[in-house]
N, C-alpha and C. Protein backbone atom coordinates (compact mmCIF):
# COMPACT_ATOMS: atom_id res chain seq x y z
N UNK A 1 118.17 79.22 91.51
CA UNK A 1 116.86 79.82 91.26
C UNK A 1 116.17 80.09 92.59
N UNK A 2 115.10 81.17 92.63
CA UNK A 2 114.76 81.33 93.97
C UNK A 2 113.55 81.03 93.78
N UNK A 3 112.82 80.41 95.10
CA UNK A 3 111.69 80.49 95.58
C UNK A 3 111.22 81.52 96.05
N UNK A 4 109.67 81.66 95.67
CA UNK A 4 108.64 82.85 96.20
C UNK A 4 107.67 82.47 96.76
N UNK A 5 107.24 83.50 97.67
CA UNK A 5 106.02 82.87 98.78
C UNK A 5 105.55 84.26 98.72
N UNK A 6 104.05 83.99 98.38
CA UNK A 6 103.07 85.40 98.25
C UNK A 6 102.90 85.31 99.80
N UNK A 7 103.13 86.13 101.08
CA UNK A 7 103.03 86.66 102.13
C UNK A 7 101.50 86.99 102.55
N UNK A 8 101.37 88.32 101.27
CA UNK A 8 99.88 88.89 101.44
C UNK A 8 99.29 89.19 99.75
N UNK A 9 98.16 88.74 99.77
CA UNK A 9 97.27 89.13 98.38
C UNK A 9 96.01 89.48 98.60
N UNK A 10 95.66 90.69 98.30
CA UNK A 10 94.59 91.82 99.12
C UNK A 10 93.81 92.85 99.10
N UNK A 11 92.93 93.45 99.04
CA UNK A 11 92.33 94.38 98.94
C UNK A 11 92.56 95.52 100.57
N UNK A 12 92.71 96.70 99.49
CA UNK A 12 92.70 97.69 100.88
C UNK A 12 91.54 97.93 101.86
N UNK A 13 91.43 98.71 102.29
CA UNK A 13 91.91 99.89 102.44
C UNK A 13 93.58 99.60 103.73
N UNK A 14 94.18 100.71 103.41
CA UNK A 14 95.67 100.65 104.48
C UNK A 14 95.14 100.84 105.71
N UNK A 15 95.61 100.55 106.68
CA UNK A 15 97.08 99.46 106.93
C UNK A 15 96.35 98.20 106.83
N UNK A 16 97.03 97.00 106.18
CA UNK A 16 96.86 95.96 106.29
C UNK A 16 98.07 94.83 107.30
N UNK A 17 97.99 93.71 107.34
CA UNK A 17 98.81 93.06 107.68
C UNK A 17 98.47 91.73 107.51
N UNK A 18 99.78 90.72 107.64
CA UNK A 18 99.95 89.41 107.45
C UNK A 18 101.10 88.92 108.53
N UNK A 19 100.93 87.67 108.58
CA UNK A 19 102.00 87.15 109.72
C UNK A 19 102.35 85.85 108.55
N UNK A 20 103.27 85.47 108.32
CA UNK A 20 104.05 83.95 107.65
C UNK A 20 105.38 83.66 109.02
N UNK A 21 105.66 82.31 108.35
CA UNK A 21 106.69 81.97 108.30
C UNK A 21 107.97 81.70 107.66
N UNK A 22 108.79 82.20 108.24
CA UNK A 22 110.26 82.37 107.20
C UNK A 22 110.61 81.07 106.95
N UNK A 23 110.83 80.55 105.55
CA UNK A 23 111.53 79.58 105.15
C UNK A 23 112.61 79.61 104.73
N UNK A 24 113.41 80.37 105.89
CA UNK A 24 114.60 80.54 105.36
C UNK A 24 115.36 81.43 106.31
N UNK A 25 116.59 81.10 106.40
CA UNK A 25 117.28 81.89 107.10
C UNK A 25 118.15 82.86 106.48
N UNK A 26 118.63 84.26 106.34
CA UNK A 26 119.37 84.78 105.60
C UNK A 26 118.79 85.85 105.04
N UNK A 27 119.64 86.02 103.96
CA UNK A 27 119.24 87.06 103.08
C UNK A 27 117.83 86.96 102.22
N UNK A 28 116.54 88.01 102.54
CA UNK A 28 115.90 87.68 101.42
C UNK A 28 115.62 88.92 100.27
N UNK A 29 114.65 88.65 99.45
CA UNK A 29 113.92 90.05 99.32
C UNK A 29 112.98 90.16 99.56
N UNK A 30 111.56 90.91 99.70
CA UNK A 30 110.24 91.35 99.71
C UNK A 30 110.45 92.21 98.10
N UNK A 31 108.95 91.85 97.73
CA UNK A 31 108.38 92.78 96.49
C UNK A 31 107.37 93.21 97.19
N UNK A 32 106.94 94.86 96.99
CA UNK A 32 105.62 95.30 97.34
C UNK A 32 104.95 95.87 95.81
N UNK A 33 103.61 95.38 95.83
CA UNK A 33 103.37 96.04 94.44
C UNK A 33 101.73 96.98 94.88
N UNK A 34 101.04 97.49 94.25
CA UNK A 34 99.73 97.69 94.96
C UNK A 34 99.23 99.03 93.92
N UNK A 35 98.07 99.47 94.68
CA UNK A 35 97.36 100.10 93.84
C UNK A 35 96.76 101.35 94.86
N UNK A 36 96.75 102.52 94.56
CA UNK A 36 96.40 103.89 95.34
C UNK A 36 95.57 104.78 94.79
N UNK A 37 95.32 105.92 95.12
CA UNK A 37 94.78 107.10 94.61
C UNK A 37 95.30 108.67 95.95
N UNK A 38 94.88 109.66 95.08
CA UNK A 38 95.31 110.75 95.75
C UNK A 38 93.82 111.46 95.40
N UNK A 39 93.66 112.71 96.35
CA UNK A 39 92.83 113.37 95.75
C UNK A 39 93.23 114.85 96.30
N UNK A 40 95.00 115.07 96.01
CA UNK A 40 95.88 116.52 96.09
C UNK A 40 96.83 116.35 94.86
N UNK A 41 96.27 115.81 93.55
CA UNK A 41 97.10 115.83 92.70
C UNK A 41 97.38 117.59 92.01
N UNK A 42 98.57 117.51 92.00
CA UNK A 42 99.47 116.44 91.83
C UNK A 42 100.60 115.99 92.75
N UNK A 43 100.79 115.12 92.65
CA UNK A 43 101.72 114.53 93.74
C UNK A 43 102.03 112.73 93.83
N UNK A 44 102.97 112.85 95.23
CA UNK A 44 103.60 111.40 94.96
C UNK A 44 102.68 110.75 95.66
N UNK A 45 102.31 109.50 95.37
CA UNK A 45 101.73 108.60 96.54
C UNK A 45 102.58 107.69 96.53
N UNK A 46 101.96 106.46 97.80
CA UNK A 46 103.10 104.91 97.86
C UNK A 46 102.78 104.66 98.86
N UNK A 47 103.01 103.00 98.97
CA UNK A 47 102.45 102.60 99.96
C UNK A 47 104.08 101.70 100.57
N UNK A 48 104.31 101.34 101.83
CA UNK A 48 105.38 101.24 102.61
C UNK A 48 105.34 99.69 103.36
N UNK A 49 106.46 99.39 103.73
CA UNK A 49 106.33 97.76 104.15
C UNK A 49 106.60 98.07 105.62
N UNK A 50 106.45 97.38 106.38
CA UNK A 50 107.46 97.52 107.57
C UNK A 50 107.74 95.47 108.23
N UNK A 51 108.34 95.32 108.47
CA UNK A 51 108.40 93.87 108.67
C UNK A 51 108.88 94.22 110.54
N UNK A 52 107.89 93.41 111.43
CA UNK A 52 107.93 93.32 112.85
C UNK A 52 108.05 94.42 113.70
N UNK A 53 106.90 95.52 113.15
CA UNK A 53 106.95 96.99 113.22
C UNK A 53 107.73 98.40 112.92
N UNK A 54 109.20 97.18 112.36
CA UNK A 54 110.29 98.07 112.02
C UNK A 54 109.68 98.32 110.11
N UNK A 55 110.38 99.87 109.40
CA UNK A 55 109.86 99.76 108.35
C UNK A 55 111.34 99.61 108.03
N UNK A 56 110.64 98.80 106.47
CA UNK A 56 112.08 98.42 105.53
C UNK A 56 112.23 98.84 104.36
N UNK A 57 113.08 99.09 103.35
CA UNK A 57 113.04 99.51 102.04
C UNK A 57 112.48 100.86 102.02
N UNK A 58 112.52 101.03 101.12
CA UNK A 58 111.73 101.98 100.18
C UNK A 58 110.59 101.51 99.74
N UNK A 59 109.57 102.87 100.10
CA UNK A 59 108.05 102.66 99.49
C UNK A 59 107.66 102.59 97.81
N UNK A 60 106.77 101.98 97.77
CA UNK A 60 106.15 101.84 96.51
C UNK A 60 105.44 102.74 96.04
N UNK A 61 106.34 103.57 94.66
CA UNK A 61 105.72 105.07 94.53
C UNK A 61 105.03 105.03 92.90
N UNK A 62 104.57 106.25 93.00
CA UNK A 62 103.45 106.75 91.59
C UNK A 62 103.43 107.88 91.24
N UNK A 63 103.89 108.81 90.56
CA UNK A 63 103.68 110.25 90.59
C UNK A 63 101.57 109.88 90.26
N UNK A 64 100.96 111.15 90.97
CA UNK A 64 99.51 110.77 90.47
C UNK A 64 99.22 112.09 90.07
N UNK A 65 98.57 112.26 88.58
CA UNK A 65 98.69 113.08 87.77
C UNK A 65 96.83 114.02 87.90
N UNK A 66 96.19 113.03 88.71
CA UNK A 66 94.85 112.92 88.63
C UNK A 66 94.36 113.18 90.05
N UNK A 67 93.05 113.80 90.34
CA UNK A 67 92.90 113.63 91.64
C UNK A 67 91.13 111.97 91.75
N UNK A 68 91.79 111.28 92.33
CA UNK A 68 90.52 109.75 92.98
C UNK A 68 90.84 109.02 91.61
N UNK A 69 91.77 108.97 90.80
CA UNK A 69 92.42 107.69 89.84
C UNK A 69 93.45 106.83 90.38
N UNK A 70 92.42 105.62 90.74
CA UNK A 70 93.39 104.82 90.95
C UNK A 70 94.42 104.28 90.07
N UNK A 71 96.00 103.94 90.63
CA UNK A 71 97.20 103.97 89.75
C UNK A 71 97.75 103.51 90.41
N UNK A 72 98.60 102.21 89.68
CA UNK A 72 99.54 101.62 90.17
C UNK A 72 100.63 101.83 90.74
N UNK A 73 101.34 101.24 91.95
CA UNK A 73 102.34 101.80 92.57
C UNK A 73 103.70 101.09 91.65
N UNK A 74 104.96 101.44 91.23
CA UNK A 74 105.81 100.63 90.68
C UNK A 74 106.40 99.67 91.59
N UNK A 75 106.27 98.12 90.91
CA UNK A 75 106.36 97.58 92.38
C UNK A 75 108.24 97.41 92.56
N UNK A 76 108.57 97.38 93.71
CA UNK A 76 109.60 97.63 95.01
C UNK A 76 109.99 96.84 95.10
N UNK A 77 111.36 96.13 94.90
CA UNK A 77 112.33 95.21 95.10
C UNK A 77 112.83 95.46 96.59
N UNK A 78 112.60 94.95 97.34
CA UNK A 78 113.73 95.14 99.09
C UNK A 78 114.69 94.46 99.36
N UNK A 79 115.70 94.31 99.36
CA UNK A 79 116.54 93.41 100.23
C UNK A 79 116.59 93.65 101.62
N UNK A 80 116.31 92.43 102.25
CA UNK A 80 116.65 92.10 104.03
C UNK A 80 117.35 91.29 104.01
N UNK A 81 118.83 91.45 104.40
CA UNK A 81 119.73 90.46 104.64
C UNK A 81 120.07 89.92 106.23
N UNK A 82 118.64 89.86 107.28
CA UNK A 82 119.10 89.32 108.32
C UNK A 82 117.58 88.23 108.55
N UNK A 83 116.99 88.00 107.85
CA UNK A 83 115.64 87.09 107.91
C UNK A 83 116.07 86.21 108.92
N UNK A 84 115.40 85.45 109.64
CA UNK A 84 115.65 84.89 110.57
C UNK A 84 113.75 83.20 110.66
N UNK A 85 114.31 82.13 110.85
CA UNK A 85 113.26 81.23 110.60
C UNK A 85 112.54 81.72 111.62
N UNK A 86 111.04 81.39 111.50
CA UNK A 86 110.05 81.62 112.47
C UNK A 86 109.56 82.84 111.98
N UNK A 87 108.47 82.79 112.65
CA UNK A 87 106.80 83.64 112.58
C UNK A 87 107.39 85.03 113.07
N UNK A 88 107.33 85.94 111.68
CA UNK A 88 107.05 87.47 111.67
C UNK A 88 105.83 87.89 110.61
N UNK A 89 105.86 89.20 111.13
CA UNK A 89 104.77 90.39 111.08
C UNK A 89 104.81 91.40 109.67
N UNK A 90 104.70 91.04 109.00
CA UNK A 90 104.45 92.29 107.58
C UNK A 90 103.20 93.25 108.15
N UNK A 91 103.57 94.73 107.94
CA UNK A 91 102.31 95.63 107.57
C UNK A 91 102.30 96.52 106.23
N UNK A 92 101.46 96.70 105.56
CA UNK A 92 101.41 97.12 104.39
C UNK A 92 101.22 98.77 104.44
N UNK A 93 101.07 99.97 104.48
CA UNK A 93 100.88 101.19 105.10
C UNK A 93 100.79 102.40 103.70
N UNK A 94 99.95 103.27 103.95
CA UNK A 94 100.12 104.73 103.17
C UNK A 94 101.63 105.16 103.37
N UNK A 95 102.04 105.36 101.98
CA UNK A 95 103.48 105.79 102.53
C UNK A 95 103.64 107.27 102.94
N UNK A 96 102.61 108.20 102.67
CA UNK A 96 102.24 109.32 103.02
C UNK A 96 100.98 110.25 102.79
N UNK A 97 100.95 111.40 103.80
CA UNK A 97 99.39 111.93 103.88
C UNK A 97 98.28 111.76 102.38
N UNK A 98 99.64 112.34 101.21
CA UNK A 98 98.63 112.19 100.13
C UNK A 98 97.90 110.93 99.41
N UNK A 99 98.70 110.07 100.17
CA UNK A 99 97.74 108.71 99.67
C UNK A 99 96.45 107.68 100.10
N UNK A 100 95.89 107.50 99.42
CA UNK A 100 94.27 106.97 99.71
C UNK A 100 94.26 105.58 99.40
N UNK A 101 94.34 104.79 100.08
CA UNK A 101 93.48 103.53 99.76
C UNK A 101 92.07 103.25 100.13
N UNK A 102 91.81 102.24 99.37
CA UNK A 102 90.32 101.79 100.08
C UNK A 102 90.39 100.38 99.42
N UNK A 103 88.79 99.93 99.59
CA UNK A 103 88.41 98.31 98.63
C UNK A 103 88.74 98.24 97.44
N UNK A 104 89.19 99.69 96.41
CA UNK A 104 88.91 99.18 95.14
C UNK A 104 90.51 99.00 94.96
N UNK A 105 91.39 99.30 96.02
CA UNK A 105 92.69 98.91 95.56
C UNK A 105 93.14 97.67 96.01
N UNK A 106 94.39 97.48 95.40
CA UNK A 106 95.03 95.66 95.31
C UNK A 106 96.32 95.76 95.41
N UNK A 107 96.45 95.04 96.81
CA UNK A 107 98.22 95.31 97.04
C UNK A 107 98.93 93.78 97.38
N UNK A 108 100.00 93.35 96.79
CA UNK A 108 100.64 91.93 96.97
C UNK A 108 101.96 92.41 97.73
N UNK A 109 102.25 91.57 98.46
CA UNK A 109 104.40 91.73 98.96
C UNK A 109 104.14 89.98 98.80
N UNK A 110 105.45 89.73 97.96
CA UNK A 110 105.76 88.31 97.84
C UNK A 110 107.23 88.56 98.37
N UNK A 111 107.81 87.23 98.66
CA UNK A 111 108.88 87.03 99.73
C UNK A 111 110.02 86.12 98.52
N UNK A 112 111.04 86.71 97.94
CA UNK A 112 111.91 86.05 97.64
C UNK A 112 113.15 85.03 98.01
N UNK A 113 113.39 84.10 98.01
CA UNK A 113 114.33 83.25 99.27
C UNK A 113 114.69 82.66 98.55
């Protein structure tokens, strides 16, 4: 069974960031889940991980059907199979121009190990 460690739990606006420590050496996953808006609908939004400035996975996307409705991103399973113990860097990010965060959105990455 795996252990989870919520990383970051948060209100926007993007870019955010968090620093933890790895409990663990190896393979893990990251979940990113969160909440956006557009106001060029229609179109994709999502918001993006990057772990120690490098980005990882695939972003957390939404088709947004609406323009300033906030909508959930589907949240993002990652695998990183080189985690390493000790203190790194999560940033949380717009995954592109059409996406908007601010205060009224809510974004988590929890750390699977």
């Amino acid at each position: 069974m795996a252990d989870a460690l919520v990383i970051y739990d948060g209100m926007g606006p993007l870019p955010q960031s968090a620093t933890f420590k790895a409990p663990s050496d190896g393979p893990v996953v990251f979940i990113l889940s969160g909440t956006a808006r557009t106001a060029n609908a229609a179109c994709m939004t999502g918001i993006s991980l990057s772990l120690d400035g490098t980005p990882i996975g695939n972003p957390a996307m939404c088709w947004a059907n609406q323009n300033n409705n906030h909508i959930p991103m589907a949240p993002t399973f990652i695998p990183y199979d080189n985690l390493t113990f000790g203190e790194h860097t999560i940033e949380i990010n717009n995954a592109n121009g059409d996406t908007i965060t601010d205060v009224n959105d809510y974004i988590q990455v929890t750390l699977l190990y």
